[in-house]
Structures are given as structure tokens and as C-alpha cells.
N, C-alpha and C. Protein backbone atom coordinates (compact mmCIF):
# COMPACT_ATOMS: atom_id res chain seq x y z
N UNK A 1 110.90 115.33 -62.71
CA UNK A 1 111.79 116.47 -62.79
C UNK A 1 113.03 116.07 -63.58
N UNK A 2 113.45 116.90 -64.49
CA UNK A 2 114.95 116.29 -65.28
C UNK A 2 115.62 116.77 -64.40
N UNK A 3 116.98 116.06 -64.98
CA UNK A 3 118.50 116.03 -64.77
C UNK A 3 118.57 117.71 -64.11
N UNK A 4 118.62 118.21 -65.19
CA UNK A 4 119.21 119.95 -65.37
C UNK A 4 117.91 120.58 -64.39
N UNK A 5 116.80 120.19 -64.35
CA UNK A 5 116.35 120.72 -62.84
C UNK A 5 116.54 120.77 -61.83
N UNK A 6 116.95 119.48 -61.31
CA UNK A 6 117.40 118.95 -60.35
C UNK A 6 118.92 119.39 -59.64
N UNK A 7 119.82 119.88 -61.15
CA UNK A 7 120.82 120.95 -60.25
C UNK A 7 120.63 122.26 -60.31
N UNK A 8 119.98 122.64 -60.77
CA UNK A 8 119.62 123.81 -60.55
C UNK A 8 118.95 124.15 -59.30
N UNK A 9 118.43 123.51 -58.87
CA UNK A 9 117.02 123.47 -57.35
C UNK A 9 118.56 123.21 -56.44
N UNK A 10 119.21 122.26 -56.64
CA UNK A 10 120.22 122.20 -55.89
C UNK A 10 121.32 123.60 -55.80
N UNK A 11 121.41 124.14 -56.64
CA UNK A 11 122.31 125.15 -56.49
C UNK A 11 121.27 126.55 -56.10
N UNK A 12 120.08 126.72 -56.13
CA UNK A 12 119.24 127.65 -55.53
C UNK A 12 118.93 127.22 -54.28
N UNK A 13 118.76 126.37 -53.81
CA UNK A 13 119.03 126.08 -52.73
C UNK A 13 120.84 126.71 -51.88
N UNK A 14 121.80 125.84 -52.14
CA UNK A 14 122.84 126.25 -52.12
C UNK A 14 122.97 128.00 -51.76
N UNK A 15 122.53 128.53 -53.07
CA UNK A 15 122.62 129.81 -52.89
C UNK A 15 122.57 130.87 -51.58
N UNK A 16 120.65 130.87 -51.63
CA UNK A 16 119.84 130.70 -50.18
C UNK A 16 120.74 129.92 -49.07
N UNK A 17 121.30 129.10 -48.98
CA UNK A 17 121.55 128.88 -47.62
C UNK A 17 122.94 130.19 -47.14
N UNK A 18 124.06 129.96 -48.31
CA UNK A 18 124.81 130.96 -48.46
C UNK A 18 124.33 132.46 -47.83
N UNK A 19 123.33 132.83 -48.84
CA UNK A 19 122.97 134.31 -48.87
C UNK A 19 122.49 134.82 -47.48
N UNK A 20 121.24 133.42 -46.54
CA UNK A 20 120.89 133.57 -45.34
C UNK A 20 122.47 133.86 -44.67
N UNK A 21 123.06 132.69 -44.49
CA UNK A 21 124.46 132.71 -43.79
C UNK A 21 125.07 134.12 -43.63
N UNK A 22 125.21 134.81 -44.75
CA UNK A 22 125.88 136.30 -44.79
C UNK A 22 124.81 137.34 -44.24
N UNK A 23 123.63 137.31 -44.39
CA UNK A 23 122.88 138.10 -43.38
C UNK A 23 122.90 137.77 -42.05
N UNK A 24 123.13 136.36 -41.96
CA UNK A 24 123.32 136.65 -40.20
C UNK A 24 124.65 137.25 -39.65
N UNK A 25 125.70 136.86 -40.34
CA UNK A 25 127.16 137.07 -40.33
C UNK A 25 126.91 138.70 -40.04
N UNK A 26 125.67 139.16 -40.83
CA UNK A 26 125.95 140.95 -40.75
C UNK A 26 124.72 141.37 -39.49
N UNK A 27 124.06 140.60 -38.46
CA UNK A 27 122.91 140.59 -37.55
C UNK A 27 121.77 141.02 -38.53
N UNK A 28 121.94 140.91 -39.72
CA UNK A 28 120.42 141.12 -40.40
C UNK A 28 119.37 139.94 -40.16
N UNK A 29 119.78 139.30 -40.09
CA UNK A 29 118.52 137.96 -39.71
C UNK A 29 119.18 137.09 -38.45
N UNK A 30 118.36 136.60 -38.02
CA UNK A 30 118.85 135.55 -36.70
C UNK A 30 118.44 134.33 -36.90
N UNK A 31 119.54 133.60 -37.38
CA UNK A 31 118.76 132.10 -37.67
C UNK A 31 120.27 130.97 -37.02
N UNK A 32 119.82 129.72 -37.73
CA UNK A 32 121.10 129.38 -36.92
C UNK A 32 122.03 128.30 -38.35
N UNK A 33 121.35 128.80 -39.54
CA UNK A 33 121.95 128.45 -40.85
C UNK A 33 123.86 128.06 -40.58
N UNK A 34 124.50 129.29 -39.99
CA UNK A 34 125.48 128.73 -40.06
C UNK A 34 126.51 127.84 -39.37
N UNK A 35 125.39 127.63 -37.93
CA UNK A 35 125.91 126.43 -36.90
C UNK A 35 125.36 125.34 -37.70
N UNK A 36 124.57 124.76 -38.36
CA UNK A 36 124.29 123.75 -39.15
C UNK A 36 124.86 123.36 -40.24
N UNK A 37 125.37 124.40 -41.37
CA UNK A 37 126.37 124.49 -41.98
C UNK A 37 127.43 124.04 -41.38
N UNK A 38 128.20 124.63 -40.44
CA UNK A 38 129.33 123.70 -39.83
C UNK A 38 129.48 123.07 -39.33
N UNK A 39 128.77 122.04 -38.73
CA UNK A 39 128.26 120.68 -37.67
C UNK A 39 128.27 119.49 -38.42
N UNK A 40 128.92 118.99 -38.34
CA UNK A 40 129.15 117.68 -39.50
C UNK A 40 127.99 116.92 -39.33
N UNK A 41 126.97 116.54 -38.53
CA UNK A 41 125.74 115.87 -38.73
C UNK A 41 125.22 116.50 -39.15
N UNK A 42 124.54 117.75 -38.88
CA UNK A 42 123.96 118.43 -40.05
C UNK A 42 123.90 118.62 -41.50
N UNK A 43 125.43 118.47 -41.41
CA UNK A 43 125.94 118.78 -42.83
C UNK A 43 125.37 117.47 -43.18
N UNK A 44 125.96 116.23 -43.11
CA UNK A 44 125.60 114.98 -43.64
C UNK A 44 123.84 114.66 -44.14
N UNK A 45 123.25 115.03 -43.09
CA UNK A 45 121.40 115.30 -43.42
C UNK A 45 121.40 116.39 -44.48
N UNK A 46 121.98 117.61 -44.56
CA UNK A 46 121.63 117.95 -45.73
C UNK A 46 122.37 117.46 -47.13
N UNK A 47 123.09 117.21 -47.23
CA UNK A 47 123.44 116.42 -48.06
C UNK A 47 122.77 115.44 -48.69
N UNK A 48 122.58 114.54 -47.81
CA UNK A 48 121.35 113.30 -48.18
C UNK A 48 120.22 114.15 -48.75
N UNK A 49 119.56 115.30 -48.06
CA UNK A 49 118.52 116.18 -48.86
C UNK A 49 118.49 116.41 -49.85
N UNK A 50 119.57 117.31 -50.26
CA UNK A 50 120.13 117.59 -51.64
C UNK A 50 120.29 116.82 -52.80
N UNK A 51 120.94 115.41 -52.15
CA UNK A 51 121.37 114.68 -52.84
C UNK A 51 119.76 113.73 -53.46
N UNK A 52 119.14 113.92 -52.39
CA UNK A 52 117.24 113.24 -52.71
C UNK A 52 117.06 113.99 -54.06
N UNK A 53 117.55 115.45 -54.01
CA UNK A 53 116.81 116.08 -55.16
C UNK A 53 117.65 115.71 -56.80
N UNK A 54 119.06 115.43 -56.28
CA UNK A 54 119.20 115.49 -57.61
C UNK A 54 119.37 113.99 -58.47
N UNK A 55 119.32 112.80 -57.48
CA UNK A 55 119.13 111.71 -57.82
C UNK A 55 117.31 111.28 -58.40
N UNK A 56 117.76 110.64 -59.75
CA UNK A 56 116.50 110.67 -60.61
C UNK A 56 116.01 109.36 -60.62
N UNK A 57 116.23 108.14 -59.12
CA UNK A 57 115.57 107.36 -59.00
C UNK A 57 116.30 106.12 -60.19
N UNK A 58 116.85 106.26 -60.77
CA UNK A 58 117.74 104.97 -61.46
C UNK A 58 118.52 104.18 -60.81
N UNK A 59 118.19 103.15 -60.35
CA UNK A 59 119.20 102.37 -59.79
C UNK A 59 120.89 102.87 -60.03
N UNK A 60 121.52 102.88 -58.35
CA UNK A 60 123.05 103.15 -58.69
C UNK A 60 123.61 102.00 -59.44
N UNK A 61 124.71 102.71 -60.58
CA UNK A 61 125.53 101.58 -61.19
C UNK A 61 126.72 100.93 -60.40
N UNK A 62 126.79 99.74 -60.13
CA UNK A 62 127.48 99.02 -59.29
C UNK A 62 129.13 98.90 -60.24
N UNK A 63 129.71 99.43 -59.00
CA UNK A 63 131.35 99.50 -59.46
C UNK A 63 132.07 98.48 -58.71
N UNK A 64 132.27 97.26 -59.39
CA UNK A 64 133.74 96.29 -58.51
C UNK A 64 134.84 96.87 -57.97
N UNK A 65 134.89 96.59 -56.69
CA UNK A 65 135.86 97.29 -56.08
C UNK A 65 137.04 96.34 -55.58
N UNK A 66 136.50 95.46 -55.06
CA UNK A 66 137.61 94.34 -54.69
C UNK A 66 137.01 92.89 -54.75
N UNK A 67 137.99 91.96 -55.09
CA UNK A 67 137.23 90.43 -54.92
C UNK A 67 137.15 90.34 -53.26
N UNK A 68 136.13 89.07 -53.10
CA UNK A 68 135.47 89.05 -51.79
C UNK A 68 136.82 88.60 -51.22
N UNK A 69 137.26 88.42 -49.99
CA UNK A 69 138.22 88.30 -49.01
C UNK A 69 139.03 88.86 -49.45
N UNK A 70 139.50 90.07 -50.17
CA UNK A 70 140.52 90.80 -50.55
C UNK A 70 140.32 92.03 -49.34
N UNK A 71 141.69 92.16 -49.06
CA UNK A 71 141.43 93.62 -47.96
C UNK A 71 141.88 94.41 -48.52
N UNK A 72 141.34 95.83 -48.10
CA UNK A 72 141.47 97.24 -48.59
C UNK A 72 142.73 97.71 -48.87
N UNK A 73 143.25 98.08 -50.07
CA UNK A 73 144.52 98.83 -49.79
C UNK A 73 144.51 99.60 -48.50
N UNK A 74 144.53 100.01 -47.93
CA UNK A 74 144.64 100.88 -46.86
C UNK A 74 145.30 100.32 -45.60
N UNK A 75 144.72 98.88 -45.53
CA UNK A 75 145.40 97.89 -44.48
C UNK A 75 146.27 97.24 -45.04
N UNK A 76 147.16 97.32 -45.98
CA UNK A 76 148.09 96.32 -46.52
C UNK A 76 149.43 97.27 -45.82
N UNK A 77 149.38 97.80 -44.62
CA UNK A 77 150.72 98.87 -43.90
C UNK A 77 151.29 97.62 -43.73
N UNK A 78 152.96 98.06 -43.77
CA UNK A 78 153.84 97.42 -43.28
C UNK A 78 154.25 97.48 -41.52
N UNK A 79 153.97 99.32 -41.15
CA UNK A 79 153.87 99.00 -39.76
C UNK A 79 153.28 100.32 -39.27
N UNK A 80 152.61 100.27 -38.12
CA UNK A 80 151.50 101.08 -37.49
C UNK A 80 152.66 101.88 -36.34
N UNK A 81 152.75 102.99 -36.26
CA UNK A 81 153.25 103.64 -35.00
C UNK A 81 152.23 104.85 -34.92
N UNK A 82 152.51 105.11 -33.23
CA UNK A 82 151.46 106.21 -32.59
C UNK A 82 151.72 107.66 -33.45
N UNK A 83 151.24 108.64 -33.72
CA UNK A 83 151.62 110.06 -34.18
C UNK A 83 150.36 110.97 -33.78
N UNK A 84 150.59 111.93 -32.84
CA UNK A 84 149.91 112.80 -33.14
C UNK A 84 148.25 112.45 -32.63
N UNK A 85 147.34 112.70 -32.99
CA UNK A 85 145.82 112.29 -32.71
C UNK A 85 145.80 111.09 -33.67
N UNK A 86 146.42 110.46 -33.78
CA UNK A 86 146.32 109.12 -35.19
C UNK A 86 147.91 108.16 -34.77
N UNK A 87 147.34 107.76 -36.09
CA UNK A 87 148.70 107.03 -36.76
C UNK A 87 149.33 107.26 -37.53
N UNK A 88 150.38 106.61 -37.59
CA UNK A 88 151.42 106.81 -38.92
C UNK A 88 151.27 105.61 -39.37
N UNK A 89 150.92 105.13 -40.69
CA UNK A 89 151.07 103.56 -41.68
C UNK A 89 151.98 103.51 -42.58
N UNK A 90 152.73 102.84 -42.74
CA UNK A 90 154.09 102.97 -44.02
C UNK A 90 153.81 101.52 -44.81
N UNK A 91 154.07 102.30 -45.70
CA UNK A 91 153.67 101.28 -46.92
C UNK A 91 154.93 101.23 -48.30
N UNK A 92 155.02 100.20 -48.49
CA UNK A 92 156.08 99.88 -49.68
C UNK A 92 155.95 99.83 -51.10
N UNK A 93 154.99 100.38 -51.24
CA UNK A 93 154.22 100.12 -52.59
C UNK A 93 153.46 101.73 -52.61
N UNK A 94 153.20 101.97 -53.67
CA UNK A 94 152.13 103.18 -54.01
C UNK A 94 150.79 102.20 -53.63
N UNK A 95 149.71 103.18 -53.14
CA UNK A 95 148.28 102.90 -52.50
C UNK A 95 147.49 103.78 -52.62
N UNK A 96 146.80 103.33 -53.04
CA UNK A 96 145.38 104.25 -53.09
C UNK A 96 144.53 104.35 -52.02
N UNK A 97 144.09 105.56 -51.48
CA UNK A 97 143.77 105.82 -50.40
C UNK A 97 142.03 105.53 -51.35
N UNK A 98 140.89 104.62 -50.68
CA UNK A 98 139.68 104.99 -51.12
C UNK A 98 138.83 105.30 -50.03
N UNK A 99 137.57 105.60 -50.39
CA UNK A 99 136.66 105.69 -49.48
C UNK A 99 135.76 104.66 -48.27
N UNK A 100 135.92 104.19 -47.32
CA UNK A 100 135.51 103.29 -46.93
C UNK A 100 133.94 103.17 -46.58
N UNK A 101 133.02 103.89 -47.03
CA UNK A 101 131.68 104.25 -47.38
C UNK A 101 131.60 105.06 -48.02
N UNK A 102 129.80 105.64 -48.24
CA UNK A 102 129.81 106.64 -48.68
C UNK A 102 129.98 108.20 -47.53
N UNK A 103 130.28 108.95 -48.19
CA UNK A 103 130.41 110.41 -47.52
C UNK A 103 130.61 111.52 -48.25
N UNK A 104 131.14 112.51 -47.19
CA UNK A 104 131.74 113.77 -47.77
C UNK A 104 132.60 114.41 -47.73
N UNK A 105 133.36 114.86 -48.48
CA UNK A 105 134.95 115.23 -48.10
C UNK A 105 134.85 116.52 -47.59
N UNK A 106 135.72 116.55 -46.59
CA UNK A 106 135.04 118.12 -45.99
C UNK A 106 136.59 119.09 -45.65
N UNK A 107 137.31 117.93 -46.55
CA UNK A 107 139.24 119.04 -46.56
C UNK A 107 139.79 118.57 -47.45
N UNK A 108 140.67 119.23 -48.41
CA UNK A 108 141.55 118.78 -49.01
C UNK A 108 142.35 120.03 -48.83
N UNK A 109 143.59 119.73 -48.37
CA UNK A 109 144.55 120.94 -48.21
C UNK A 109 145.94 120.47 -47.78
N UNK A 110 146.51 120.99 -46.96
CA UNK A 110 147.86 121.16 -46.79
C UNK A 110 147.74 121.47 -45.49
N UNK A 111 148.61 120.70 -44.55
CA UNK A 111 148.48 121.10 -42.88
C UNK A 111 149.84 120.87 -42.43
N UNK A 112 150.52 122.03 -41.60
CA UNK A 112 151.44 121.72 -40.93
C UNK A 112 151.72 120.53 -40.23
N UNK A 113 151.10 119.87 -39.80
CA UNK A 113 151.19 118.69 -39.25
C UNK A 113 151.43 117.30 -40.12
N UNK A 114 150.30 117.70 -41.16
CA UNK A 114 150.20 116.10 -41.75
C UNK A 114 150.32 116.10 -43.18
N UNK A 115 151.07 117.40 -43.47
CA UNK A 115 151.29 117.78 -45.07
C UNK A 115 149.59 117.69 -45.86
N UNK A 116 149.89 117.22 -46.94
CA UNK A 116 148.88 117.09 -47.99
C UNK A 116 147.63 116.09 -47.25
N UNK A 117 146.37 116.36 -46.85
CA UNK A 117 145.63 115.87 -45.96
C UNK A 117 144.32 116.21 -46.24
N UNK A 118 143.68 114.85 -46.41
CA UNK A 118 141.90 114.91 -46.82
C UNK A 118 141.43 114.21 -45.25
N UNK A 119 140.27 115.12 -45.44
CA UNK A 119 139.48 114.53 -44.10
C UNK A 119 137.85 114.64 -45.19
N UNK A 120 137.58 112.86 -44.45
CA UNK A 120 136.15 112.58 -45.10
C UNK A 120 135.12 112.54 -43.90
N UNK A 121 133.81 112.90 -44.04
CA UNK A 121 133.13 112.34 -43.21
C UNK A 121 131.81 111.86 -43.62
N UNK A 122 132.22 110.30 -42.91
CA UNK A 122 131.26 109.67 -43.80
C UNK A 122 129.64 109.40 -42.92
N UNK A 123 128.86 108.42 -43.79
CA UNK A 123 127.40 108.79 -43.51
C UNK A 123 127.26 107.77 -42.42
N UNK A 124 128.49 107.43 -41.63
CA UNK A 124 127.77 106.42 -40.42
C UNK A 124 128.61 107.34 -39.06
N UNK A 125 128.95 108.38 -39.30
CA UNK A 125 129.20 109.23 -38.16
C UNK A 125 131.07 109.28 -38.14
N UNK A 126 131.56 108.82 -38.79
CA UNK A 126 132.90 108.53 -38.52
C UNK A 126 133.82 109.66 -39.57
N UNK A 127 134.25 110.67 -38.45
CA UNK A 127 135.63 111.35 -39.34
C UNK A 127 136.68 110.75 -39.94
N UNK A 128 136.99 110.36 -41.17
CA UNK A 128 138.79 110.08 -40.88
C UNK A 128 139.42 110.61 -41.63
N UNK A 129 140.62 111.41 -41.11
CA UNK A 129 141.58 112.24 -42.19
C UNK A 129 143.05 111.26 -42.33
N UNK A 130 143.31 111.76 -43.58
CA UNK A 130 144.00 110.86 -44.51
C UNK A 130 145.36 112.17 -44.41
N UNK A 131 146.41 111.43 -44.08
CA UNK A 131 147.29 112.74 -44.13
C UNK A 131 148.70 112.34 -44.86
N UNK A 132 149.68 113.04 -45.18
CA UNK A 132 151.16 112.72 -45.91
C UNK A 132 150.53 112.03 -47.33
N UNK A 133 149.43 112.48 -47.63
CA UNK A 133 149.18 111.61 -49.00
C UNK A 133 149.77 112.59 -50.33
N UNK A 134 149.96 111.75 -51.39
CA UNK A 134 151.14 112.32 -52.59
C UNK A 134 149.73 113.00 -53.84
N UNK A 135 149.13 112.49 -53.62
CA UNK A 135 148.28 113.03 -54.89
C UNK A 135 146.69 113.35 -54.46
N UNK A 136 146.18 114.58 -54.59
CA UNK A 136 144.61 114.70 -54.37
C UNK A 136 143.60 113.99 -55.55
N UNK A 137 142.14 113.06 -55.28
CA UNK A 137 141.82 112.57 -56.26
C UNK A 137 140.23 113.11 -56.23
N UNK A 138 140.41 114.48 -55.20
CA UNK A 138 138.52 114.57 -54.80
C UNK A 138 138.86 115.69 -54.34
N UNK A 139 137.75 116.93 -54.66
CA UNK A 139 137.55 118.21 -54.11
C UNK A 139 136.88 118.31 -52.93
N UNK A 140 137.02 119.57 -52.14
CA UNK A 140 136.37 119.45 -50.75
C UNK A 140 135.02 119.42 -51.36
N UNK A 141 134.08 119.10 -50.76
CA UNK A 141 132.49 119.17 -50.41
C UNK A 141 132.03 118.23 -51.60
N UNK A 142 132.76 117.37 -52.13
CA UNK A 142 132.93 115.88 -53.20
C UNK A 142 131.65 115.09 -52.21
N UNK A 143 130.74 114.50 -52.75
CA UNK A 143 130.30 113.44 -52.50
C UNK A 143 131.19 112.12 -52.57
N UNK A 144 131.41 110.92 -51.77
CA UNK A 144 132.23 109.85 -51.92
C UNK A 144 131.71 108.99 -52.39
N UNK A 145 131.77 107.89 -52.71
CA UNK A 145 131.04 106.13 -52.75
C UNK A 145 132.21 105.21 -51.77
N UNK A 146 131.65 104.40 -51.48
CA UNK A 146 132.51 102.71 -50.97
C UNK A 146 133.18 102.62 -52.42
N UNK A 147 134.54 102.23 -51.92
CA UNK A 147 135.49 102.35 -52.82
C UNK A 147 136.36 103.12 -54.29
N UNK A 148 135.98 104.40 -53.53
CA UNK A 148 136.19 105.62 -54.42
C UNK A 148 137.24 106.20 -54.28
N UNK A 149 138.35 105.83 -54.96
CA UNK A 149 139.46 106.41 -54.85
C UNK A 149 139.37 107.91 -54.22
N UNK A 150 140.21 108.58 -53.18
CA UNK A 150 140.21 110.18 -52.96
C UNK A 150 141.15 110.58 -53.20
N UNK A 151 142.25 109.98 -53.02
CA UNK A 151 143.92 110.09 -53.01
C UNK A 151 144.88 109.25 -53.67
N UNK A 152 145.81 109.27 -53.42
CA UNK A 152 146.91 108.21 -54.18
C UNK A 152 148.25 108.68 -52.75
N UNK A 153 148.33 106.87 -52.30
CA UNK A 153 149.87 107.75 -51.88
C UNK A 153 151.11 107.15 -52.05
N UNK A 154 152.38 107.74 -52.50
CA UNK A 154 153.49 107.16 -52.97
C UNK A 154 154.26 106.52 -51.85
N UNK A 155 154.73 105.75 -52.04
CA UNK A 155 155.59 104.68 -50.95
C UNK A 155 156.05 105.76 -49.77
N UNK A 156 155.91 105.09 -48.72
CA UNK A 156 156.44 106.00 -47.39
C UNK A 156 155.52 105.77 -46.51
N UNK A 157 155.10 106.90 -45.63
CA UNK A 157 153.87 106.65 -44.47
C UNK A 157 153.19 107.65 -44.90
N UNK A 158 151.38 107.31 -43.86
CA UNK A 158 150.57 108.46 -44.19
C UNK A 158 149.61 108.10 -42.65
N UNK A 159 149.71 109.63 -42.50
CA UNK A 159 148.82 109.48 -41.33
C UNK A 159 147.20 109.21 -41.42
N UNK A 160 146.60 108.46 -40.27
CA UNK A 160 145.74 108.20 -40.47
C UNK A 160 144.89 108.37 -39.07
N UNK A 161 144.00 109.71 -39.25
CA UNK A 161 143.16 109.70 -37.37
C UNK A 161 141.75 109.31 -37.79
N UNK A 162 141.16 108.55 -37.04
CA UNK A 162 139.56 108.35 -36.99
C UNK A 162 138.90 109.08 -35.72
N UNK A 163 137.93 109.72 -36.11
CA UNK A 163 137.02 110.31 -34.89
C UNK A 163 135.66 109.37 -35.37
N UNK A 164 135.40 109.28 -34.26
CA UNK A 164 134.07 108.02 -33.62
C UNK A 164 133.05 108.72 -32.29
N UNK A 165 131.75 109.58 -32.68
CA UNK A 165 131.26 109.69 -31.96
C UNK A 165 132.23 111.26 -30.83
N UNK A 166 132.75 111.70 -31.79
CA UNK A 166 133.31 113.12 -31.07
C UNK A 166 134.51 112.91 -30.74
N UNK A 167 135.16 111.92 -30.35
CA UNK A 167 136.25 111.38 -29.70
C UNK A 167 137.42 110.72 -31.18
N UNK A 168 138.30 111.37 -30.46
CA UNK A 168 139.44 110.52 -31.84
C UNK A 168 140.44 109.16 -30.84
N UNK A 169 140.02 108.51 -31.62
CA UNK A 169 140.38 107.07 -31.48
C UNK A 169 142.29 107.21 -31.36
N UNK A 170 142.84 106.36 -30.19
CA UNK A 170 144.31 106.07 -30.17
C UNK A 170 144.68 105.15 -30.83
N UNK A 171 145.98 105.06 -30.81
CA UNK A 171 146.64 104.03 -31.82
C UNK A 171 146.16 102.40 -31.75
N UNK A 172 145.81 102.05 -30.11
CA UNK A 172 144.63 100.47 -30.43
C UNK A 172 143.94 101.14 -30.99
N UNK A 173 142.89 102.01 -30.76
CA UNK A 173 141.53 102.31 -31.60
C UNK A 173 141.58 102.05 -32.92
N UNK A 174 142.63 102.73 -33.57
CA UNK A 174 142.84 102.63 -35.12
C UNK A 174 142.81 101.50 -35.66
N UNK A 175 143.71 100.50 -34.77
CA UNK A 175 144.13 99.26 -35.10
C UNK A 175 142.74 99.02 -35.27
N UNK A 176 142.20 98.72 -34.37
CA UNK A 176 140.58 97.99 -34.19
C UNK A 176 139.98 98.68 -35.39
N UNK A 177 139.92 99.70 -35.57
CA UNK A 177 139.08 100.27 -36.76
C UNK A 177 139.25 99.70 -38.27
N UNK A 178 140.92 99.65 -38.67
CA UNK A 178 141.20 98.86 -39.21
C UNK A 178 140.72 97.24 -39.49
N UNK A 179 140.65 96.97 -38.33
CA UNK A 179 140.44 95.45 -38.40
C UNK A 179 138.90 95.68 -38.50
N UNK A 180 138.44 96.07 -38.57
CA UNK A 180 137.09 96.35 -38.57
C UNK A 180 136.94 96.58 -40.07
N UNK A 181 137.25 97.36 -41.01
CA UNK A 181 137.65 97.28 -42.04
C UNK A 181 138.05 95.93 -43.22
N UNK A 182 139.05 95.80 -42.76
CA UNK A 182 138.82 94.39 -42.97
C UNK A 182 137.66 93.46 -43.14
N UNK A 183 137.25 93.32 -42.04
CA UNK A 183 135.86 92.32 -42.00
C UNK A 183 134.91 92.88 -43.03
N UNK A 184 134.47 93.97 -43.07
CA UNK A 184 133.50 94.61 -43.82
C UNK A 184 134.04 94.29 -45.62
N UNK A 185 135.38 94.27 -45.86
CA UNK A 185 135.08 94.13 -46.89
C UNK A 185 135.24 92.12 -47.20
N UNK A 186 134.56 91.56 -46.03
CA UNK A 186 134.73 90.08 -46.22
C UNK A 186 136.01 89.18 -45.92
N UNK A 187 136.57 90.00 -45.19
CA UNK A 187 137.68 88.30 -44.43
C UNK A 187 137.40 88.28 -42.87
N UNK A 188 137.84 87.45 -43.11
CA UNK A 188 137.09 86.94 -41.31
C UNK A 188 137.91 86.87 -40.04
């Protein structure tokens, strides 16, 4: 199947799920299209579906992201305080917020709470929204990669909540998540 098939099947698809969605919205059909649509595991399985169709089997091209024992911008905060369902991280330097797997961005907007704020959710079950960040670098419903820039944020703090399994993690949690982070990208 080419390239240009392959989004096309993807966006007829797309369509159809849409078009079902608005007939149930009106009791013309009874299905349950749009609790699956909004259920972030769901969403993530179809995705991977979708994404089966439009990937043409070429090995992914491998992007350097960091030398080995280098840690993530993201953990280079100067200091962690509690905020809100998260944290607050302040940082002295501009940082690039990246992706810490692959996923899907499922917000980019503006929130009373946490200003300018992306929430990703990635393919091992884990929410995390990125909040007080200065620059958007990814549209909502963006596919991600491990180490894919989403954001940019200018010196100051930015909130940071992880949900794990339904539950959003407290300010140890984060920490730990963090440090968890860390390890994954190789320091010990």
C-alpha cells in the first residue's frame, strides 16, 4: 500500500469514527464510539491501529537525543515545591520540555491554573501535563517520540503532574518519577 493510501484509509477511518460519534450524540445509533474516543487507553490502542496503517514498514530513523549518562533537561530543576495536583520545578536556564516516550498529546491550551499547558499521554499508561511552559512545539492529537521536543520553557518554574494508573502522583511521587527518569535515560 503507498504512502498517500495509507493516509487516506487513515483519515476515512477518522471520518467514520467522527460521523458514528454524531449519530449517537443525536440517539440515531447506539454504540459506544464516543466513550472510547475519550478514554485514554482506548485512545492509545487506536492510535497504535492507525498508526499500523500508515507506517510503511521502514525501519524508524534513529534521532540522538542525549549522550549516555546525560539526564533529561527536565530534571536539571533547581528546586521542586508541592503545587496543586503536581509540582512546581524552577529552572535557571531556558529548557526544553521533551517527550519522555512515545505518545500522544491530548492538550495544548491555556488553563487557569497552570497557564500555557500540554498534557501527553504516553504508550506505557502514564499522563503527564507540562504546565507554565513559554512556547508550544506540538499540536493536540500530535503523535510524540522519546525525546521530542513538545515545548520550550523560558527561565522560571513549570508545573509538572504525573498520573500513574488513574491516580496523580504527590510531590514524593514526582520526585520518584523523576528519578526514575533519570535512570532510563542511563545514570545510575
Amino acid at each position: 500500500m503507498k504512502w498517500r493510501d495509507k493516509w487516506i484509509a487513515a483519515i476515512v477511518i477518522t471520518g467514520v469514527l467522527f460521523g458514528v460519534a454524531k449519530l449517537e450524540e443525536h440517539e440515531v445509533m447506539k454504540t459506544q464510539i464516543t466513550h472510547l474516543v475519550r478514554s485514554g487507553e482506548e485512545l492509545v490502542v487506536m492510535k497504535k491501529w492507525v498508526m499500523s496503517f500508515v507506517e510503511d514498514g521502514r525501519p524508524e530513523r534513529a534521532i540522538p537525543v542525549s549522550a549516555d549518562g546525560e539526564e533529561p533537561p527536565i530534571a536539571r530543576f533547581s528546586t521542586l515545591q508541592p503545587f496543586r495536583e503536581g509540582v512546581l520545578l524552577s529552572y535557571n536556564a531556558s529548557v526544553p520540555v521533551t517527550a519522555k516516550g512515545d505518545g500522544l498529546v491530548i492538550y495544548t491550551g491555556h488553563t487557569r491554573q497552570t497557564g500555557k499547558t500540554v498534557t501527553v499521554l504516553y504508550d506505557d499508561g502514564d499522563t503527564v501535563t507540562y504546565g507554565f511552559v513559554g512556547k508550544f512545539l506540538t499540536l493536540p492529537y500530535t503523535a510524540v517520540g522519546n525525546g521530542q521536543a513538545i515545548a520550550e520553557l523560558e527561565t522560571g518554574a513549570m508545573f509538572l503532574g504525573v498520573e500513574q494508573d488513574g491516580q496523580m502522583l504527590d510531590a514524593e511521587g514526582v520526585k520518584e518519577w523523576l528519578a526514575q527518569q533519570r535512570k532510563a535515560n542511563g545514570e545510575g
